[in-house]
N, C-alpha and C. Protein backbone atom coordinates (compact mmCIF):
# COMPACT_ATOMS: atom_id res chain seq x y z
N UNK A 1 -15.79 72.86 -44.50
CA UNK A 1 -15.69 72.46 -43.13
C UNK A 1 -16.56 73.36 -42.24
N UNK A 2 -16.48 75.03 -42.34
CA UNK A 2 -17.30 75.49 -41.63
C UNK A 2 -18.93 75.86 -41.93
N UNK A 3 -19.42 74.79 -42.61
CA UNK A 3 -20.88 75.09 -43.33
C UNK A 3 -21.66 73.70 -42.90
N UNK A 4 -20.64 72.17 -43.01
CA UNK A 4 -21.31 71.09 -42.25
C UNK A 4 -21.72 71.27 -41.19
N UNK A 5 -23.19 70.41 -41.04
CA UNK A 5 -23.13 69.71 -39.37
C UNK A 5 -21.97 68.96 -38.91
N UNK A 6 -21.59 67.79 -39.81
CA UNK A 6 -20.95 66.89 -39.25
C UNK A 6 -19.65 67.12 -40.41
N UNK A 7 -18.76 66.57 -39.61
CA UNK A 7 -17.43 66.43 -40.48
C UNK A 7 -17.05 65.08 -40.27
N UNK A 8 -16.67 64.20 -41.70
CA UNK A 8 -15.91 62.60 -41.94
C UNK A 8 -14.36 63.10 -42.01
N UNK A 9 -13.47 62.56 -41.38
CA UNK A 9 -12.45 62.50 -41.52
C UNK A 9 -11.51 61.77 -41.20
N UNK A 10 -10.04 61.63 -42.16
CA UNK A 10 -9.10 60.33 -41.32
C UNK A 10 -7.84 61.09 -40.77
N UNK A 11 -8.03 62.29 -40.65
CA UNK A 11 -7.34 63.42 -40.98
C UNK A 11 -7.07 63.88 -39.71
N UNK A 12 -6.07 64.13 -38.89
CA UNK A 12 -6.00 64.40 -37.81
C UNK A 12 -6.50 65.70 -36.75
N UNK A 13 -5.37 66.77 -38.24
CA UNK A 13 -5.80 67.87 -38.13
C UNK A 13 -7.44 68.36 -38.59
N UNK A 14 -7.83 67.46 -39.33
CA UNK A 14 -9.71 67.70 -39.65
C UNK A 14 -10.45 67.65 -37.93
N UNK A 15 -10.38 66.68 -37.68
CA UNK A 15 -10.53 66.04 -36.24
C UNK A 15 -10.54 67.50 -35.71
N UNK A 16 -9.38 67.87 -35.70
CA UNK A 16 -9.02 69.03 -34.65
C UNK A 16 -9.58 70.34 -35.27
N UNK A 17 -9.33 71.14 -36.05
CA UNK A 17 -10.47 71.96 -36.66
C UNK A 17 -11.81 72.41 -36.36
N UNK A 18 -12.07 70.86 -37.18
CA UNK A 18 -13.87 70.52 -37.11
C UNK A 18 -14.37 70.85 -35.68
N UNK A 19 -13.62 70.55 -34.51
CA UNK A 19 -13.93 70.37 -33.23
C UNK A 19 -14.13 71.72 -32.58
N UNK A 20 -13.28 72.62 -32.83
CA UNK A 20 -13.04 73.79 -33.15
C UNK A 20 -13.94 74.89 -33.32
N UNK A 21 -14.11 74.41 -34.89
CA UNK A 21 -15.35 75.04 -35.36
C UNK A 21 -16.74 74.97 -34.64
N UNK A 22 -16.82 73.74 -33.60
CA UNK A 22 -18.37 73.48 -33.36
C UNK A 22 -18.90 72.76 -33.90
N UNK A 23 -17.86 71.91 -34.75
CA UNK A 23 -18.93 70.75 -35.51
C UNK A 23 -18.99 69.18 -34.89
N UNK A 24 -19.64 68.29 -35.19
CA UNK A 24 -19.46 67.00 -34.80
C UNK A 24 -18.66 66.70 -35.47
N UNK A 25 -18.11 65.22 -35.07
CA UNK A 25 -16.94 64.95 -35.69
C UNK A 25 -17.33 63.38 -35.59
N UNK A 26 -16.72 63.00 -37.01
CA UNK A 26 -16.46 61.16 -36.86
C UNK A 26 -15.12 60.93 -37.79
N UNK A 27 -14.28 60.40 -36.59
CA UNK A 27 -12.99 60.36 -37.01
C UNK A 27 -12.72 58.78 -37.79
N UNK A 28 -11.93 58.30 -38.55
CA UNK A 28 -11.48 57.45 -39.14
C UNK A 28 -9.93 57.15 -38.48
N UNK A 29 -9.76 56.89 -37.58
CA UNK A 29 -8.35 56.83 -37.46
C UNK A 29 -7.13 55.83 -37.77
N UNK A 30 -6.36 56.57 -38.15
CA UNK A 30 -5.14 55.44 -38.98
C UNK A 30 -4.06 55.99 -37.69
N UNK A 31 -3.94 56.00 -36.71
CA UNK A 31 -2.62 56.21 -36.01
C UNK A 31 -3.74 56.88 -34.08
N UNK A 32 -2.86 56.42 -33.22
CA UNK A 32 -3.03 56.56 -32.01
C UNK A 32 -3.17 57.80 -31.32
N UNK A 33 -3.01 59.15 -32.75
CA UNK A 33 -2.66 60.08 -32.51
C UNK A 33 -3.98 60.59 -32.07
N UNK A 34 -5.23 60.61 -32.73
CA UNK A 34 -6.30 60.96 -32.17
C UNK A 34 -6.89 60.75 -30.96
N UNK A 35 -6.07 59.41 -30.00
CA UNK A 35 -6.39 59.79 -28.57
C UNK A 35 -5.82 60.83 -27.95
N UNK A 36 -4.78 61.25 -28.43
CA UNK A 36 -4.27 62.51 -27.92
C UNK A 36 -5.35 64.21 -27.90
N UNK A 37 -6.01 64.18 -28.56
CA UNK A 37 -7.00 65.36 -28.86
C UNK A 37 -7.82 64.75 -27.15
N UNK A 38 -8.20 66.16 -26.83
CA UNK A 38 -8.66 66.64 -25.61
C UNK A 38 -10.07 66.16 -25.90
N UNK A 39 -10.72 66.88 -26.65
CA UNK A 39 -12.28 66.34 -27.20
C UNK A 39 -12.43 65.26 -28.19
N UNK A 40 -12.31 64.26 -27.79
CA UNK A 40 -12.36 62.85 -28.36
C UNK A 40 -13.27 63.03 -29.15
N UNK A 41 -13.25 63.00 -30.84
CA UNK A 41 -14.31 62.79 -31.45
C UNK A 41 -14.76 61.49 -31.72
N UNK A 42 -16.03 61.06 -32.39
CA UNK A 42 -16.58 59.73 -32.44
C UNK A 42 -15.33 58.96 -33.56
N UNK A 43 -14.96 57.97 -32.84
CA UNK A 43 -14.30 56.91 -33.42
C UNK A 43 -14.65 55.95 -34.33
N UNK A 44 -14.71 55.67 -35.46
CA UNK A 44 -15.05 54.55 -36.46
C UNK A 44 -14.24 53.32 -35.90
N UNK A 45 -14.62 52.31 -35.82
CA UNK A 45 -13.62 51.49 -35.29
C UNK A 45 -13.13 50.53 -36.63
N UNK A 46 -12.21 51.06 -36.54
CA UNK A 46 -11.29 50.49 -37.90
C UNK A 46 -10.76 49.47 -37.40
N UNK A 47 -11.04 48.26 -37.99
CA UNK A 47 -10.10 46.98 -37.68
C UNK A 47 -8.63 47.04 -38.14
N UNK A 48 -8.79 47.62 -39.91
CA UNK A 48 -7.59 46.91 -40.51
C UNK A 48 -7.61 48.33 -41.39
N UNK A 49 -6.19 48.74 -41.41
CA UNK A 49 -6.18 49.92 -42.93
C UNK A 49 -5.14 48.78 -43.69
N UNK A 50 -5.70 49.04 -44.97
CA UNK A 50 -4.63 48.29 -46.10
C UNK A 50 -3.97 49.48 -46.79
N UNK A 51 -2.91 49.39 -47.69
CA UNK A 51 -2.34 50.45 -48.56
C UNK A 51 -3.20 50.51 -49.65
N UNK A 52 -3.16 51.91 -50.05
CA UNK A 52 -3.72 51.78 -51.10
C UNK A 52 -2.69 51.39 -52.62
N UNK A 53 -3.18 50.16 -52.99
CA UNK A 53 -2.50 50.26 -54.49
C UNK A 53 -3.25 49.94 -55.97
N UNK A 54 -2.68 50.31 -56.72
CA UNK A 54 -3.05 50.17 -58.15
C UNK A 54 -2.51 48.94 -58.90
N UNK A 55 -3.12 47.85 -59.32
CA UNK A 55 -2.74 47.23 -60.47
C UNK A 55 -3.15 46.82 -61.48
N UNK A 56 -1.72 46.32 -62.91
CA UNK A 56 -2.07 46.76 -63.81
C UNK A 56 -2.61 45.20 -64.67
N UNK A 57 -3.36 44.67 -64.94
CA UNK A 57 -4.02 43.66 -65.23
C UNK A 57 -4.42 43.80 -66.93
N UNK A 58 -3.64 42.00 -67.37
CA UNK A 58 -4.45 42.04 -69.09
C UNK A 58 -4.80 40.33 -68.63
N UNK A 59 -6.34 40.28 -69.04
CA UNK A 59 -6.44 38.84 -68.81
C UNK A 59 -6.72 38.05 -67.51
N UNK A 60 -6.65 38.86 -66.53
CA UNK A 60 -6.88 37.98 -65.28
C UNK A 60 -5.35 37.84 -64.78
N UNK A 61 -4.79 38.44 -65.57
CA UNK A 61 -3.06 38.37 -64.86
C UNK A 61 -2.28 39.55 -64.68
N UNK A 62 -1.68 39.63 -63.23
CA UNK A 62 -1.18 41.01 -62.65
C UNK A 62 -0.15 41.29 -63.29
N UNK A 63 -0.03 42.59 -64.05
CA UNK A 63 1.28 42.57 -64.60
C UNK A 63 2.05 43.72 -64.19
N UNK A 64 1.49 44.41 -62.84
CA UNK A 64 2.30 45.36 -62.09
C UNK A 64 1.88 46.19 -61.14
N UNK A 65 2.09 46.13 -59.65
CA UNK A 65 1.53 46.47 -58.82
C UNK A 65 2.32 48.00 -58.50
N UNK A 66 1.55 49.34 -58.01
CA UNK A 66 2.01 50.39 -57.24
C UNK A 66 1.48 50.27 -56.24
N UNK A 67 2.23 50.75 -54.94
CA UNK A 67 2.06 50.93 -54.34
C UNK A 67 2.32 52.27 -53.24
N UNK A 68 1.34 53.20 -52.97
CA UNK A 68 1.31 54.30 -52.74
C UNK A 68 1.75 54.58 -51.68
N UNK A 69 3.02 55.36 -51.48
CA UNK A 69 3.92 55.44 -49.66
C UNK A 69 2.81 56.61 -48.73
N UNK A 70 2.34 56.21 -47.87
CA UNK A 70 1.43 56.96 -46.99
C UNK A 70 0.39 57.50 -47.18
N UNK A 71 -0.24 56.71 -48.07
CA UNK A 71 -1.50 56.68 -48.15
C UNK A 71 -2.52 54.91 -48.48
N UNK A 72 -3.17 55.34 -47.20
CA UNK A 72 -4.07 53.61 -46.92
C UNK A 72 -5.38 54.20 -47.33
N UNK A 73 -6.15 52.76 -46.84
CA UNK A 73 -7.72 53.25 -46.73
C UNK A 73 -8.41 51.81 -46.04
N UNK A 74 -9.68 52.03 -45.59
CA UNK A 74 -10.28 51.26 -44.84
C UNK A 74 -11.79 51.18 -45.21
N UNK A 75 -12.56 50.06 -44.84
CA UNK A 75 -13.86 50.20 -45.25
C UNK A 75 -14.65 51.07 -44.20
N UNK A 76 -15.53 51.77 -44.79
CA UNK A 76 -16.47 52.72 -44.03
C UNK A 76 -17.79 51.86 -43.52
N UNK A 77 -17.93 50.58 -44.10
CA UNK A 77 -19.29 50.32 -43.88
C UNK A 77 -20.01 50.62 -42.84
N UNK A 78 -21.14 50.72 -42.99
CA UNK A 78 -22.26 51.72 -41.78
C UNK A 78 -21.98 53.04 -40.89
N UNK A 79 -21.14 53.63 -41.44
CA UNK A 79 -20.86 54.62 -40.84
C UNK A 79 -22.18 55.53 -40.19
N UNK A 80 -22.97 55.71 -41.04
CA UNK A 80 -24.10 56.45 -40.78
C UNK A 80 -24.72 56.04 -39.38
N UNK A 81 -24.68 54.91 -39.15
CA UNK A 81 -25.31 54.40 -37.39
C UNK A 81 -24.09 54.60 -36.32
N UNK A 82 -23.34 55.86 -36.81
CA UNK A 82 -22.74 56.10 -35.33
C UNK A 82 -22.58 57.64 -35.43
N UNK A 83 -23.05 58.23 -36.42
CA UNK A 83 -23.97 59.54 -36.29
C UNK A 83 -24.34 59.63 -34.82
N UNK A 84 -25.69 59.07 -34.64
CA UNK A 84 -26.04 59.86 -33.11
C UNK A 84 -24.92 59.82 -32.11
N UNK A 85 -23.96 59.08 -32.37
CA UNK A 85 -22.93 59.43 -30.96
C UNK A 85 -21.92 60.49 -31.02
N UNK A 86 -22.15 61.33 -32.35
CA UNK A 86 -21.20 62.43 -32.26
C UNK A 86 -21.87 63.17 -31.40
N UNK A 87 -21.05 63.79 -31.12
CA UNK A 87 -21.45 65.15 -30.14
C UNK A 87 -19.96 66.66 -30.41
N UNK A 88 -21.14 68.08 -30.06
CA UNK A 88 -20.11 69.20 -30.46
C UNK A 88 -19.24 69.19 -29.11
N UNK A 89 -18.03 70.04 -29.10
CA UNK A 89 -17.50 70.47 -27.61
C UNK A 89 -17.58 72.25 -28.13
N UNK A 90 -18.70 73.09 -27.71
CA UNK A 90 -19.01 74.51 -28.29
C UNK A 90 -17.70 75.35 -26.92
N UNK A 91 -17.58 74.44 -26.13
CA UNK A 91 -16.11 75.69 -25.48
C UNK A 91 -15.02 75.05 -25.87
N UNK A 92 -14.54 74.13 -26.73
CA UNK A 92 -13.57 73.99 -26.88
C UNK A 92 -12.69 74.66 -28.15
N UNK A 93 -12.87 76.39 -28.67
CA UNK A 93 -12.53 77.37 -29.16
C UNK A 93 -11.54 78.31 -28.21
N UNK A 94 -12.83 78.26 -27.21
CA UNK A 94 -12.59 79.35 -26.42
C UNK A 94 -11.42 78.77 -25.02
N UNK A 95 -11.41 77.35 -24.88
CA UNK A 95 -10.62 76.91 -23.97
C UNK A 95 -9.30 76.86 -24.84
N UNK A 96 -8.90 76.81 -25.81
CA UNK A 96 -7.72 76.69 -26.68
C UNK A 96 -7.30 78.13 -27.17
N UNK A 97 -7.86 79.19 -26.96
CA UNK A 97 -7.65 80.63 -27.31
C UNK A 97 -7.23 80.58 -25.70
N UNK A 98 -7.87 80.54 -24.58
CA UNK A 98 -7.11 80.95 -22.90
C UNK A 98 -5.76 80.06 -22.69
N UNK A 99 -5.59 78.91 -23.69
CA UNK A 99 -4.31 78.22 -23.19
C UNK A 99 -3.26 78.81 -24.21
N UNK A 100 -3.51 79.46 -24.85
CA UNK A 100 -2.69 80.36 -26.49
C UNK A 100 -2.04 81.52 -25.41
N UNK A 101 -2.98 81.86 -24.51
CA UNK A 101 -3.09 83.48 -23.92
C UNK A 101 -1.83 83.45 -22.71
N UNK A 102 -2.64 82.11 -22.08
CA UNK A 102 -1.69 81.32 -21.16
C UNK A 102 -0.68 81.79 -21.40
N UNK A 103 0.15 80.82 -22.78
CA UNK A 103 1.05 80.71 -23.02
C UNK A 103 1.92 81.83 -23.64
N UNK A 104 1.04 82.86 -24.55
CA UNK A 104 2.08 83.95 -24.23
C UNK A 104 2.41 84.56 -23.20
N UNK A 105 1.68 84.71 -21.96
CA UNK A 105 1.81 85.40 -21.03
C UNK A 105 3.18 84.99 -20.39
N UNK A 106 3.26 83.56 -20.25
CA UNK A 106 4.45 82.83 -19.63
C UNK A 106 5.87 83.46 -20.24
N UNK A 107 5.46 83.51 -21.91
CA UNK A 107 6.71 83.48 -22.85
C UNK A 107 7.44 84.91 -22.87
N UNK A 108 6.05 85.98 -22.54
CA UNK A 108 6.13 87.30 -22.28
C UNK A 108 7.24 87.63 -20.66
N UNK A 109 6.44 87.10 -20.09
CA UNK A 109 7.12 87.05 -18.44
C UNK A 109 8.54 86.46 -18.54
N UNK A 110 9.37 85.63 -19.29
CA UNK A 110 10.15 85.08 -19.19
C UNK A 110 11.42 86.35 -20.05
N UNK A 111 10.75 86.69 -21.20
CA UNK A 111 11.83 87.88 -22.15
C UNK A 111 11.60 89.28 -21.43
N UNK A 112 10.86 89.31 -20.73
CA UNK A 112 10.94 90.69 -20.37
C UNK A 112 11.70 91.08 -19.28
């Protein structure tokens, strides 16, 4: 993570990290949660996630499906043409270390 230019991820906390670190970011998102992040990274626009499952086939006939609890997946196609719209946020380290500082200060002021 800290050696890419760019970071792929469906990963929330990657998202948040990567962003962190100074890297670009292209998020995959499976949940609403990534509008919540302050520095919006580039969005894949996922229509549809399916589950991911396994089945077990003799002949052209299904003879037993798994299906994996919380874990999906989605097609990536062309991802590469939304490259140029990532972009870094290089203070958003240092704005999340003053709201850390913030916040002990408050937590400090309150026990003492």
């Amino acid at each position: 993570m800290g050696s890419g230019e760019t970071i792929l991820t469906s990963s929330f906390h990657g998202a948040y990290w990567g962003t962190l670190l100074g890297r670009k970011v292209l998020a995959f998102p499976f949940s609403s949660k990534f509008a919540s992040l302050k520095h919006l990274p580039t969005l894949y626009p996922v229509k549809n996630w399916s589950p991911v499952r396994w089945r077990l086939s003799l002949l052209g006939q299904s003879l037993y499906e798994w299906k994996y609890k919380n874990q999906y997946r989605c097609t990536t196609d062309d991802w590469q043409a939304l490259l140029p719209q990532t972009r870094t946020y290089p203070n958003s380290l240092a704005e999340c270390r003053a709201v850390n500082q913030q916040f002990y200060t408050a937590v400090m002021n309150l026990i003492a």
